[in-house]
Protein backbone atom coordinates (compact mmCIF):
# COMPACT_ATOMS: atom_id res chain seq x y z
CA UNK A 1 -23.85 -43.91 -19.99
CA UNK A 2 -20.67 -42.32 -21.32
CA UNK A 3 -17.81 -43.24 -19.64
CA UNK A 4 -15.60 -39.95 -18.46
CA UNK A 5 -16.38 -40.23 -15.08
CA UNK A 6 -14.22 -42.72 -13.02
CA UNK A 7 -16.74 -43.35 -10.39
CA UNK A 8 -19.14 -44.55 -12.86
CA UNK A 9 -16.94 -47.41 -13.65
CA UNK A 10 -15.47 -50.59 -11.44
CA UNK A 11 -14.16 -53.47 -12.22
CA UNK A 12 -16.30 -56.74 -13.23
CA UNK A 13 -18.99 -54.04 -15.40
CA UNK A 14 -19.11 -54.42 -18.94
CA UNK A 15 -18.48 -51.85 -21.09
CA UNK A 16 -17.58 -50.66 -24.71
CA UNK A 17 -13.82 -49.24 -25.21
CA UNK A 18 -12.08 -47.69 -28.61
CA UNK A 19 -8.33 -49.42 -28.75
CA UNK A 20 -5.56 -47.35 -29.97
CA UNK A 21 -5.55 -48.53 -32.96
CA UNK A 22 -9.19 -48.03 -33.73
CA UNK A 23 -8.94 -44.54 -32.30
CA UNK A 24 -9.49 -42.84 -35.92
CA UNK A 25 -12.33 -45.50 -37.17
CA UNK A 26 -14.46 -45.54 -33.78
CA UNK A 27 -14.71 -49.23 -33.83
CA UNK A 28 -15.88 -50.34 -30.19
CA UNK A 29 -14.34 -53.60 -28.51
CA UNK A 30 -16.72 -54.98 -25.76
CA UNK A 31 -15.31 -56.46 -22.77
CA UNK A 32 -15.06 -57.00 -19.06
CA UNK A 33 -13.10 -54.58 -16.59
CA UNK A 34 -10.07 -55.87 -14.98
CA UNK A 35 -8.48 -52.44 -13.94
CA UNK A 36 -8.73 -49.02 -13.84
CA UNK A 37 -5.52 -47.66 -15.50
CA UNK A 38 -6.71 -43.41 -15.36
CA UNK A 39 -6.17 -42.25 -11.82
CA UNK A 40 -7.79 -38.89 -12.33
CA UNK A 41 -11.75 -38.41 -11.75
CA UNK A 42 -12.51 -37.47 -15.18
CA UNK A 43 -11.39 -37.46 -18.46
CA UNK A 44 -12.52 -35.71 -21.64
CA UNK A 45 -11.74 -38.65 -23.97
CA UNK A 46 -12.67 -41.33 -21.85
CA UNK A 47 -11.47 -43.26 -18.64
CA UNK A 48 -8.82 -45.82 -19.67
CA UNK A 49 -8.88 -49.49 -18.97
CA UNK A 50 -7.80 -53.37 -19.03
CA UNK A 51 -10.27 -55.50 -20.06
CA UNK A 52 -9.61 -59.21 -19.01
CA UNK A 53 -8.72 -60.52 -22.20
CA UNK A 54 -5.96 -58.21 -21.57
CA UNK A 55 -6.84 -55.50 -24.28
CA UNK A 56 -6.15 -51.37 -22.88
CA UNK A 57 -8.59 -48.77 -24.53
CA UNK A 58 -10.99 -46.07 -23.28
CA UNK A 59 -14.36 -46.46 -22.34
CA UNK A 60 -16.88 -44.81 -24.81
CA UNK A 61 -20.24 -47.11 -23.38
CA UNK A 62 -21.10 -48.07 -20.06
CA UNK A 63 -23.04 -51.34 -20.69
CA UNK A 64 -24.06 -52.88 -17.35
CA UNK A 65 -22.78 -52.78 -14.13
């Protein structure tokens, strides 16, 4: 599940997220969702996050929720 849709995605799920800096390879970081940092409903590149381990990127994967 792709992750542009904000209602698909709450914290505790595990998903896959591109960092900033990873932005032009496409290297995914998997992690945990603290919080929810994109307060619109959708978004074409990807609803942005916290992790817990305190990393902020934009979720590309929805893993499990």
């Amino acid at each position: 599940m792709n992750g542009n849709n904000r209602a698909s995605i709450r914290p505790g799920i595990t998903v896959d997220i591109v960092l900033k800096q990873d932005q032009r390879s496409g290297k995914l970081t998997r992690g945990i969702v603290k919080d929810i940092l994109t307060n619109s409903p959708t978004h074409p590149h990807g609803i942005k996050v916290r992790l817990q381990d305190g990393q902020v990127g934009r979720v590309k994967d929805i893993i499990s929720s």
